[in-house]
PDB file of N, CA and C in Angstrom:
ATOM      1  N   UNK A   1       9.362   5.361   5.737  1.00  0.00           N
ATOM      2  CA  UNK A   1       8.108   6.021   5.997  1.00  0.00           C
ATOM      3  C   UNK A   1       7.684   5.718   7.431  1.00  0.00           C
ATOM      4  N   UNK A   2       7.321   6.960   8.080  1.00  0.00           N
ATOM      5  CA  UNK A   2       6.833   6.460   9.238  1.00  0.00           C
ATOM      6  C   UNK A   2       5.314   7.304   9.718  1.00  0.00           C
ATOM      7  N   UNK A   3       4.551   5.919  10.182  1.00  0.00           N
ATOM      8  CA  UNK A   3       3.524   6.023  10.527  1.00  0.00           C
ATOM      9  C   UNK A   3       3.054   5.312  11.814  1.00  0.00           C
ATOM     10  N   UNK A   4       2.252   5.458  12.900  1.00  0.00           N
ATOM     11  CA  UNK A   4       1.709   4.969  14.158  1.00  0.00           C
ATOM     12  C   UNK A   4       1.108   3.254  13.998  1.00  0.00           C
ATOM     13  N   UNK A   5       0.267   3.231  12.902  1.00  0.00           N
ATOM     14  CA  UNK A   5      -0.390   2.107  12.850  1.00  0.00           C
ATOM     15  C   UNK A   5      -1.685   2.005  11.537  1.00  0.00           C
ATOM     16  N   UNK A   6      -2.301   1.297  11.385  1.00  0.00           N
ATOM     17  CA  UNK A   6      -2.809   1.333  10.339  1.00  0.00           C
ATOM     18  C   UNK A   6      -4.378   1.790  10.585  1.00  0.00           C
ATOM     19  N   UNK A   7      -5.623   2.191   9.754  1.00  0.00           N
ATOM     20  CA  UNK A   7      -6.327   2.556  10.051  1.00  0.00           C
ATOM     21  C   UNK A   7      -7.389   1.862   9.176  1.00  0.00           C
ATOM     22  N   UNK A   8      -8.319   0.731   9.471  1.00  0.00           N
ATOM     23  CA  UNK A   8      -8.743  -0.399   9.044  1.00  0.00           C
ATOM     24  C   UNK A   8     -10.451   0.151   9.361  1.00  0.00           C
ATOM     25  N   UNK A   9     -11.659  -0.277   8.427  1.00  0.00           N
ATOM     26  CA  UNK A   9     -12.856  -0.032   8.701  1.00  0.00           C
ATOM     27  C   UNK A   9     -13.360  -1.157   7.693  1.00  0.00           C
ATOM     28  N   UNK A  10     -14.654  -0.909   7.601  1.00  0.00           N
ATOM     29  CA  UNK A  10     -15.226  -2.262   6.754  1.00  0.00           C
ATOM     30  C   UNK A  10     -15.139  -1.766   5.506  1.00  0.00           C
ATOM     31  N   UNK A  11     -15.167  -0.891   5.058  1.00  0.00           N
ATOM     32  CA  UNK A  11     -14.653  -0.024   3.423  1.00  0.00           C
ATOM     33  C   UNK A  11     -13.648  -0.169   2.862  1.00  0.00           C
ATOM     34  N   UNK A  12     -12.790   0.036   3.590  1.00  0.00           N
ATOM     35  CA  UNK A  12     -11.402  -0.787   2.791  1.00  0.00           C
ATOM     36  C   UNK A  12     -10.775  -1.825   2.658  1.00  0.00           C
ATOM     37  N   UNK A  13     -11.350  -2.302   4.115  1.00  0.00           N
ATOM     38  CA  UNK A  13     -10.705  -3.845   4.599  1.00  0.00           C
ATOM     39  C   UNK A  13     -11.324  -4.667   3.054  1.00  0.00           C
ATOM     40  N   UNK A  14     -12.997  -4.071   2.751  1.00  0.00           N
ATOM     41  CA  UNK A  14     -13.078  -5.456   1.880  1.00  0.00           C
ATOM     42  C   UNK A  14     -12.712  -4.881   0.575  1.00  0.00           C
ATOM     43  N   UNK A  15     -12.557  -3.884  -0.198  1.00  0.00           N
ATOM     44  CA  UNK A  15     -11.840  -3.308  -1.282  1.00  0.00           C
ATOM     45  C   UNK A  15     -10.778  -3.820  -1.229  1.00  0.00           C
ATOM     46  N   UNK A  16      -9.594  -4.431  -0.293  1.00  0.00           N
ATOM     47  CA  UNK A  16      -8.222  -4.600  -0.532  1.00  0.00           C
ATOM     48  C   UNK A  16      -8.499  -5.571  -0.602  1.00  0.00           C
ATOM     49  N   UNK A  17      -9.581  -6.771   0.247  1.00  0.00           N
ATOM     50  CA  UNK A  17      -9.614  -8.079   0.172  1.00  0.00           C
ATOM     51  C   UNK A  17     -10.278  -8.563  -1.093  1.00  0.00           C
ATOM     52  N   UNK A  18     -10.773  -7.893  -2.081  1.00  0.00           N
ATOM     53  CA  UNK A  18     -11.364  -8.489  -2.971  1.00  0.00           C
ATOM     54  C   UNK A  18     -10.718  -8.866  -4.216  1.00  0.00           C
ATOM     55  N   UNK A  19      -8.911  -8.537  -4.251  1.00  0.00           N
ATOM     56  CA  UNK A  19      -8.217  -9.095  -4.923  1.00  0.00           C
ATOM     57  C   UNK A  19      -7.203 -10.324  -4.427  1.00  0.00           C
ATOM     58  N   UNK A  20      -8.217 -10.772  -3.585  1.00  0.00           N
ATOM     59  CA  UNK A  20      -7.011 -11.932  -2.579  1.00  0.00           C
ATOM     60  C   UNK A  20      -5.950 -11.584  -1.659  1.00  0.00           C
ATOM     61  N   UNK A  21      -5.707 -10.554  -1.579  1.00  0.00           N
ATOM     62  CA  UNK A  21      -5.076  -9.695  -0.271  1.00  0.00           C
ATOM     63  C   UNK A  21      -5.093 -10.089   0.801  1.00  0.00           C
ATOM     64  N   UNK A  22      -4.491 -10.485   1.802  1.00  0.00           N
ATOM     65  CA  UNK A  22      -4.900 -10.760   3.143  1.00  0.00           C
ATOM     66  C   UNK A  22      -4.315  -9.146   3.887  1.00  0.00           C
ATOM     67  N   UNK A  23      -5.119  -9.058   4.662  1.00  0.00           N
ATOM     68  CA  UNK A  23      -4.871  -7.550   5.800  1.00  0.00           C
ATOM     69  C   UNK A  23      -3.130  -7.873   6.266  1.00  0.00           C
ATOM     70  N   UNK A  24      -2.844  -8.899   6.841  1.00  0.00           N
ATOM     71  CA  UNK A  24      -1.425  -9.082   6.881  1.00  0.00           C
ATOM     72  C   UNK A  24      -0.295  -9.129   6.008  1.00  0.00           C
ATOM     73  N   UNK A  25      -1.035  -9.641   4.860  1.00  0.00           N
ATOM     74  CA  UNK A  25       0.276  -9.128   3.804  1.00  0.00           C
ATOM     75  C   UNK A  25       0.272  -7.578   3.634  1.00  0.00           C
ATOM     76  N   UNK A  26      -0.506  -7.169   3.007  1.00  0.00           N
ATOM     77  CA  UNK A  26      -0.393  -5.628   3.028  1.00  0.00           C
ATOM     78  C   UNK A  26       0.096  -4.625   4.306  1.00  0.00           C
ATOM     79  N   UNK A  27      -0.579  -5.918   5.186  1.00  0.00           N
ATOM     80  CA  UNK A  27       0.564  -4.351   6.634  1.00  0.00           C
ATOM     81  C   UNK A  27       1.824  -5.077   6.490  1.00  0.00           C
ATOM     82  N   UNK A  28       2.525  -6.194   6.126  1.00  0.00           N
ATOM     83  CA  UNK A  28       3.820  -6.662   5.876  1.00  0.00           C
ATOM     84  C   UNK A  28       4.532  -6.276   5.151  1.00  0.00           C
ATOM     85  N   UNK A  29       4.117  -5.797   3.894  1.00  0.00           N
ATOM     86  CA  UNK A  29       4.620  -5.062   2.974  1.00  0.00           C
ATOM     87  C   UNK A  29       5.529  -3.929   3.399  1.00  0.00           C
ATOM     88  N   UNK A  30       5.204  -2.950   4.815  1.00  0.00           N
ATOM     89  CA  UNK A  30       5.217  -1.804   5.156  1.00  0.00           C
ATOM     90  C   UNK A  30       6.358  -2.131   6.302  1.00  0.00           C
ATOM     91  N   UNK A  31       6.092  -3.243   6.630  1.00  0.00           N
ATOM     92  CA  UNK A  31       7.754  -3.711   7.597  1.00  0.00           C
ATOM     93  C   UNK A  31       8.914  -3.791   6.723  1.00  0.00           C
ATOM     94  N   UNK A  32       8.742  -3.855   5.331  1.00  0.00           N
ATOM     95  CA  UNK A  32      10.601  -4.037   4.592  1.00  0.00           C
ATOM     96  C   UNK A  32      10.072  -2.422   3.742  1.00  0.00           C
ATOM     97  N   UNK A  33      11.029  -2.756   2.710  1.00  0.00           N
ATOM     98  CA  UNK A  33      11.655  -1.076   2.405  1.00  0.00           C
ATOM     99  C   UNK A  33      10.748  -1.224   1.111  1.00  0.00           C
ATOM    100  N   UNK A  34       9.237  -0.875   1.003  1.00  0.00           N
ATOM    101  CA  UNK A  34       8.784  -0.754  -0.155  1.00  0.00           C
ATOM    102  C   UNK A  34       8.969   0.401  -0.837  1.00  0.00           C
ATOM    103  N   UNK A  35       8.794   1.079  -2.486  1.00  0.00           N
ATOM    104  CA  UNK A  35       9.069   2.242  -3.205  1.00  0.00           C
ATOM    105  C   UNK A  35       8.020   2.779  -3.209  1.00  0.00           C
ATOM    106  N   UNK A  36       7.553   4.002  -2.604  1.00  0.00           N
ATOM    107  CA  UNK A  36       6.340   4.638  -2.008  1.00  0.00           C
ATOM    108  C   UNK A  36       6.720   6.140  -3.048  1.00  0.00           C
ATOM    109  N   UNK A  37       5.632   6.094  -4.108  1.00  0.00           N
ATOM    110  CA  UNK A  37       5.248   7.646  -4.941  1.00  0.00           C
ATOM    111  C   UNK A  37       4.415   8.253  -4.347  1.00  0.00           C
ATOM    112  N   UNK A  38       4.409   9.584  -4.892  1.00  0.00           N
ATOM    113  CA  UNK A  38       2.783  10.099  -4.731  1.00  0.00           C
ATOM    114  C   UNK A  38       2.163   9.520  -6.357  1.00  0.00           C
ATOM    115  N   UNK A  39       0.533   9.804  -5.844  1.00  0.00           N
ATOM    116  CA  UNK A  39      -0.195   9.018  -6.474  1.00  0.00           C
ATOM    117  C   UNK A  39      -0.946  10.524  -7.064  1.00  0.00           C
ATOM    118  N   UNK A  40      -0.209  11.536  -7.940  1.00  0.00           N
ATOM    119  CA  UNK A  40      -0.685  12.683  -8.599  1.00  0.00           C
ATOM    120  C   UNK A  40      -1.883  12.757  -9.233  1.00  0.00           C
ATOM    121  N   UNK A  41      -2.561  11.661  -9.921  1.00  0.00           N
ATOM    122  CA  UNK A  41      -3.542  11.728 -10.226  1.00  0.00           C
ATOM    123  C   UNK A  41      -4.781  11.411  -9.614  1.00  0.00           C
ATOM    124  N   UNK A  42      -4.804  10.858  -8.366  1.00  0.00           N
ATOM    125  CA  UNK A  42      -5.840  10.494  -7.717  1.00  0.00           C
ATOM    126  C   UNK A  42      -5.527  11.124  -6.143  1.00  0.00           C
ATOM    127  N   UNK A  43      -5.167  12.224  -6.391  1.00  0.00           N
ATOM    128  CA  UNK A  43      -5.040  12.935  -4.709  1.00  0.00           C
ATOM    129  C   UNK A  43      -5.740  14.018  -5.298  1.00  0.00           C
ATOM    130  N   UNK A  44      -7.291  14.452  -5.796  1.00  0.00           N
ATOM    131  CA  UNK A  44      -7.775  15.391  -5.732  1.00  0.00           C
ATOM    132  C   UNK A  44      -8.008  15.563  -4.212  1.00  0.00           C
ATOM    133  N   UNK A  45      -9.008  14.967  -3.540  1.00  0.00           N
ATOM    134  CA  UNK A  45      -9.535  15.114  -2.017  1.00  0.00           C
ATOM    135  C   UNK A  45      -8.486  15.172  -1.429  1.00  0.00           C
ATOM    136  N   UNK A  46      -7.972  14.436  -1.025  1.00  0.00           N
ATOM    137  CA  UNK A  46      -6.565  13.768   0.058  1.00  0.00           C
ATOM    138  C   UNK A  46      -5.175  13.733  -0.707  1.00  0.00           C
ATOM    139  N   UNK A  47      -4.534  13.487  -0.265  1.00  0.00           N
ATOM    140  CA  UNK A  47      -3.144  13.103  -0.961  1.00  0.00           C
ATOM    141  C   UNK A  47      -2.807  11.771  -0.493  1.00  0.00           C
ATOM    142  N   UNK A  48      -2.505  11.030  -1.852  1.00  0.00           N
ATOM    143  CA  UNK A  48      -2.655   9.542  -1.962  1.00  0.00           C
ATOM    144  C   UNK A  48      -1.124   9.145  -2.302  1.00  0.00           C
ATOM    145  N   UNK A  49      -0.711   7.558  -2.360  1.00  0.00           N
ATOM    146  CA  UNK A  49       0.437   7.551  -2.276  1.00  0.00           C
ATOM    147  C   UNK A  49       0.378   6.110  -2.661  1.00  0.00           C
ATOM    148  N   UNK A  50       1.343   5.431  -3.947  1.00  0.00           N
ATOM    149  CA  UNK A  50       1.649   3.734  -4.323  1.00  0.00           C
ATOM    150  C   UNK A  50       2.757   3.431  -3.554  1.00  0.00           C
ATOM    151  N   UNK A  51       2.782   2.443  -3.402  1.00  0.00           N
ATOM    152  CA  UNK A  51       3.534   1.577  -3.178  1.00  0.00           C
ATOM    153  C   UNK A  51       3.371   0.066  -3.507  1.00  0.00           C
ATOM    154  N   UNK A  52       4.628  -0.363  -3.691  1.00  0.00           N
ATOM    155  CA  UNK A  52       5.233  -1.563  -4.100  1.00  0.00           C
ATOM    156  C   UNK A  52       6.340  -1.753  -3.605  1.00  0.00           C
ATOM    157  N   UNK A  53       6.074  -3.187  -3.228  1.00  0.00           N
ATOM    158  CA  UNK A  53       7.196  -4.365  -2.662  1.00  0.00           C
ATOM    159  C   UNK A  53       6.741  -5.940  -2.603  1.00  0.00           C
ATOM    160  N   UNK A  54       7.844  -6.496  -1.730  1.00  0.00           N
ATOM    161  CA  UNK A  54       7.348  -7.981  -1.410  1.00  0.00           C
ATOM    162  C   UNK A  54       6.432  -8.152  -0.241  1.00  0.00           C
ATOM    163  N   UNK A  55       5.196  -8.851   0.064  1.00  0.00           N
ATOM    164  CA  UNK A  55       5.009  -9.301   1.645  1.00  0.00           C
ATOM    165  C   UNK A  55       5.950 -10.153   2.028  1.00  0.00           C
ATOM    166  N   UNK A  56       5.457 -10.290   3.079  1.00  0.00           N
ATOM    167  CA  UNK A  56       6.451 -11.651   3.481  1.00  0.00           C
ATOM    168  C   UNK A  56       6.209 -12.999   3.285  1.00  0.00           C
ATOM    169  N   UNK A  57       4.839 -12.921   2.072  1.00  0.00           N
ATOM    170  CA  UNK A  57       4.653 -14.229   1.561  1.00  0.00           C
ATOM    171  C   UNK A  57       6.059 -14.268   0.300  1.00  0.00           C
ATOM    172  N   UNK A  58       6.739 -13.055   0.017  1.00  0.00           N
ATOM    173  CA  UNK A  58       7.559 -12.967  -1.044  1.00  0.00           C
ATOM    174  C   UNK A  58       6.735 -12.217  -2.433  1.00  0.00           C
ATOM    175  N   UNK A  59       5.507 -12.206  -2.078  1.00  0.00           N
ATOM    176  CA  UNK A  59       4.570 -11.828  -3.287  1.00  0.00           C
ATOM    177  C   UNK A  59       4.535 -10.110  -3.133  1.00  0.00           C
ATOM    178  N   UNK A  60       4.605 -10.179  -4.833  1.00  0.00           N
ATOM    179  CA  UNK A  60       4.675  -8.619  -5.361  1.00  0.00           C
ATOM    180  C   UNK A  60       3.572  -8.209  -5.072  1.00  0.00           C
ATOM    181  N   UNK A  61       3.268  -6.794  -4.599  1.00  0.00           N
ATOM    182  CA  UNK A  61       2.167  -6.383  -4.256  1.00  0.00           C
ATOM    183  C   UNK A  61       2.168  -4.725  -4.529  1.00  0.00           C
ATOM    184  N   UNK A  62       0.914  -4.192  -5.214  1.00  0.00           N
ATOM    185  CA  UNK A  62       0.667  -2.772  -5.034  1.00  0.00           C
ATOM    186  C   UNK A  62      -0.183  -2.195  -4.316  1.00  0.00           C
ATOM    187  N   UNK A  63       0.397  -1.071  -3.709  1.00  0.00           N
ATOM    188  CA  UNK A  63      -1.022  -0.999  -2.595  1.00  0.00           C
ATOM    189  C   UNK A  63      -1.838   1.147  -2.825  1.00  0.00           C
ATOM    190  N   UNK A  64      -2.437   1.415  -2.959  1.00  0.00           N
ATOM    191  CA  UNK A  64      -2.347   2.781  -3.006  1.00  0.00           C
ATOM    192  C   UNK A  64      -3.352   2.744  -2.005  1.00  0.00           C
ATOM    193  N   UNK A  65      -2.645   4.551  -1.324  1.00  0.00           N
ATOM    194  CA  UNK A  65      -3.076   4.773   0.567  1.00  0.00           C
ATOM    195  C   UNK A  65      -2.905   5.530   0.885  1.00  0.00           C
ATOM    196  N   UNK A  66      -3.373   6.408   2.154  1.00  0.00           N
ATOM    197  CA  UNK A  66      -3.224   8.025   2.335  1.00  0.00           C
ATOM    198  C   UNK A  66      -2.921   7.898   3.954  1.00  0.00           C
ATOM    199  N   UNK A  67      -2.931   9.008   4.181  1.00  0.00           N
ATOM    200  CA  UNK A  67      -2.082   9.091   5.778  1.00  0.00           C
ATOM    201  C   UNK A  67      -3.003   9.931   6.214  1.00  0.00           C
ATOM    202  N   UNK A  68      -3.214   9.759   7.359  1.00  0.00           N
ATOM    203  CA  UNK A  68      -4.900  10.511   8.328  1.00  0.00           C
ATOM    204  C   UNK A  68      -3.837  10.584   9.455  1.00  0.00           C
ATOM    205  N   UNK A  69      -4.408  11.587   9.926  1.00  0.00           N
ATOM    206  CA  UNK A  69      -3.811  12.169  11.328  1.00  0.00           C
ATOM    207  C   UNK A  69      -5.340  11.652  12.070  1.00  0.00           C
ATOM    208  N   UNK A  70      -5.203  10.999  13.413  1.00  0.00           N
ATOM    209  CA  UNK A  70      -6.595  10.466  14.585  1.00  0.00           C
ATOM    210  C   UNK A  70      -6.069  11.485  15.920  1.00  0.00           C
ATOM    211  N   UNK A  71      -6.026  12.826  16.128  1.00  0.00           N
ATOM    212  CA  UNK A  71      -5.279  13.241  17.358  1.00  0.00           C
ATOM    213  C   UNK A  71      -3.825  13.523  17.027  1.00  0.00           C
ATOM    214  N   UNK A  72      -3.463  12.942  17.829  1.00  0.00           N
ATOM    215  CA  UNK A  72      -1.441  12.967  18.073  1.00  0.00           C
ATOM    216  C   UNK A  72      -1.099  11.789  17.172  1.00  0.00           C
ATOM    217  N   UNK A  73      -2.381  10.713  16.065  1.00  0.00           N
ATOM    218  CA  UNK A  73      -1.460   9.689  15.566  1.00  0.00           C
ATOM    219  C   UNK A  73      -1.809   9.371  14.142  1.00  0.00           C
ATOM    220  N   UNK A  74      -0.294   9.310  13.491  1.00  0.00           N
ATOM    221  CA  UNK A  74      -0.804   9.135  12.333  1.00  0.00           C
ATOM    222  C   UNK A  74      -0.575   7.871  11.702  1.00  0.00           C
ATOM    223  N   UNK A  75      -1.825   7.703  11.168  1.00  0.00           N
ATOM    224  CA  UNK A  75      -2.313   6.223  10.210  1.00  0.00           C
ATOM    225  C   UNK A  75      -2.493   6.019   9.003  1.00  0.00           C
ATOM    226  N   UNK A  76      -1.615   5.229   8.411  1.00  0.00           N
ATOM    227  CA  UNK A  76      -1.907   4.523   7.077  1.00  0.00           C
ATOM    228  C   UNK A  76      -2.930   4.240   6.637  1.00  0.00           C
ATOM    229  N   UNK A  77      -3.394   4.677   6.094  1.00  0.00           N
ATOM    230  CA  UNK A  77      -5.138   4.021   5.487  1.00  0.00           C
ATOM    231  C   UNK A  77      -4.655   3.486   4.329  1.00  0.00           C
ATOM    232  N   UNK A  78      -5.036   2.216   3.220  1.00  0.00           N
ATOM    233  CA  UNK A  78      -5.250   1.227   2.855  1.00  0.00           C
ATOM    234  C   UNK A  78      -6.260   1.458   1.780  1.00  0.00           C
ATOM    235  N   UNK A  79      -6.213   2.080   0.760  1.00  0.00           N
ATOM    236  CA  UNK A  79      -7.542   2.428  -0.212  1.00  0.00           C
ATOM    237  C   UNK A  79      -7.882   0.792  -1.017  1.00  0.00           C
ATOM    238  N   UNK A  80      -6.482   0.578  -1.518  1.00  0.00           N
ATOM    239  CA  UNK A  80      -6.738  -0.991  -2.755  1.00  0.00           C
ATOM    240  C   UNK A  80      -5.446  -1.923  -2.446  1.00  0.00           C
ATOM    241  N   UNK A  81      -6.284  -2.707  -2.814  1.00  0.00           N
ATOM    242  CA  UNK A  81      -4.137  -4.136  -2.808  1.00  0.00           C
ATOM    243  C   UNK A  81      -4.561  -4.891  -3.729  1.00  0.00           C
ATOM    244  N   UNK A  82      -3.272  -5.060  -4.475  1.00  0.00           N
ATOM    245  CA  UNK A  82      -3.377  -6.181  -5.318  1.00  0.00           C
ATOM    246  C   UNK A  82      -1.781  -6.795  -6.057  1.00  0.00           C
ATOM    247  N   UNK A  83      -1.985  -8.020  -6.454  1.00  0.00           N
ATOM    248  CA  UNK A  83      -0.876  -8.725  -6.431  1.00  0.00           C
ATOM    249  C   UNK A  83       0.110  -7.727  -7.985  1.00  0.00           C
ATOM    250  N   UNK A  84       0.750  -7.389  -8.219  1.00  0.00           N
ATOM    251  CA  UNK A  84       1.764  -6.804  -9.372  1.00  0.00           C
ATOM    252  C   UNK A  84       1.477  -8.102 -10.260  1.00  0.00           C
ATOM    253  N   UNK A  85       1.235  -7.593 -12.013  1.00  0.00           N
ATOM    254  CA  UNK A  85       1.350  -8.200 -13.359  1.00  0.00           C
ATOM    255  C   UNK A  85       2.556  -8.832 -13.049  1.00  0.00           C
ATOM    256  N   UNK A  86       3.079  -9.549 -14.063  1.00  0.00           N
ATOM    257  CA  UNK A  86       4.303  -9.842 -14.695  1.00  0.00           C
ATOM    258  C   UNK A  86       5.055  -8.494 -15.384  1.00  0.00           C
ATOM    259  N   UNK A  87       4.423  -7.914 -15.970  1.00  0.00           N
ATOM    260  CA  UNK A  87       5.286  -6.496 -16.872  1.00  0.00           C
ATOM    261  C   UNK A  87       5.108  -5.690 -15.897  1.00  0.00           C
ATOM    262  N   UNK A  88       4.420  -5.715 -14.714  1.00  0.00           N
ATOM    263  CA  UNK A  88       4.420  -4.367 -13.620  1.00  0.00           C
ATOM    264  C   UNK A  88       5.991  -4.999 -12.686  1.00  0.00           C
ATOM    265  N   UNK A  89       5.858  -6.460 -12.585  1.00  0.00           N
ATOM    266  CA  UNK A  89       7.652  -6.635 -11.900  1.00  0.00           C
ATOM    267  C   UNK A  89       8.559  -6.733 -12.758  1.00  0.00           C
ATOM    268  N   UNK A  90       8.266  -6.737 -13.626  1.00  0.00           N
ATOM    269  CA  UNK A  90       9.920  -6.764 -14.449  1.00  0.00           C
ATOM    270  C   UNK A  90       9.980  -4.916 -14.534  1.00  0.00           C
ATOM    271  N   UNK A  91       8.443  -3.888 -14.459  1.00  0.00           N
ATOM    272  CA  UNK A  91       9.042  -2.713 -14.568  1.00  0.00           C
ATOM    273  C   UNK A  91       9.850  -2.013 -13.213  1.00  0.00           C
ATOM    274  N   UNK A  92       9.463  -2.666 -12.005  1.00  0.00           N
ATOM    275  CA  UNK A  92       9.863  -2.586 -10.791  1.00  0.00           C
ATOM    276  C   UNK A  92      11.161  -3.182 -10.730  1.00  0.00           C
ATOM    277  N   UNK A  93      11.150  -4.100 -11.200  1.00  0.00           N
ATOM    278  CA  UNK A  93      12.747  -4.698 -11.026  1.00  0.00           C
ATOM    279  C   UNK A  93      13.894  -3.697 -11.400  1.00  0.00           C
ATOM    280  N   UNK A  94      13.932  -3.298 -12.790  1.00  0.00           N
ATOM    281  CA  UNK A  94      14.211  -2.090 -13.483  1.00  0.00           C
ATOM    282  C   UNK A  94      14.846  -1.145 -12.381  1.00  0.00           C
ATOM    283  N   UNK A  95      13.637  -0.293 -11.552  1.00  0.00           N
ATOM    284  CA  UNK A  95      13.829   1.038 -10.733  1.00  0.00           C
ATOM    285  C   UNK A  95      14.909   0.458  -9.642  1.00  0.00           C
ATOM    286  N   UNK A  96      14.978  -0.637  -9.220  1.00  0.00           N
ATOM    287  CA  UNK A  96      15.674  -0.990  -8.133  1.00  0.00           C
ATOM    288  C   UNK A  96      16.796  -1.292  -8.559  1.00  0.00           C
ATOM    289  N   UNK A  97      17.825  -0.367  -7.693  1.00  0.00           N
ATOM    290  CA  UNK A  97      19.304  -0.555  -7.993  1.00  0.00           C
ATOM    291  C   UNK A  97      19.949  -1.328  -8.018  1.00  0.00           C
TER     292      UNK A  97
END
């Protein structure tokens, strides 16, 4: 997936932080090869998108997020984060080859 950079305000920053998230794990997540869906049921307005992977703390993480064009650049926006269940990684483990 490619995107310019991330697009951070006080609305989401503290929605993602309020499950123990740090802003760096979640943009870390996006440096290795996370499994990025669309998110069909919650892209009425926008078109939204999950993902899951490791940060580079090693911790499972889900993140759902939409892509904004600012001009010529486009940015990741950051709606929620939070750490993956136990039955959400063993269902992830599963999809991965």
């Amino acid at each position: 997936m490619k995107f310019d950079g991330f697009d951070w305000d006080s609305g989401n920053r503290a929605k993602c932080q309020k499950h123990g998230v740090s802003i760096a794990e979640i943009e870390s997540l996006f440096s290795g090869t996370p499994l990025v869906a669309p998110d069909v049921l919650h892209s009425s307005k926008e078109q939204r998108f999950r993902a899951v992977g490791q940060t580079i703390k090693k911790r499972p993480l889900f993140i759902v997020f939409t892509l904004r064009k600012n001009g010529g650049t486009l940015l990741l926006r950051p709606i929620s984060a939070r750490y993956m269940h136990k039955k959400e990684i063993k269902a992830h483990e599963k999809e991965i080859p």
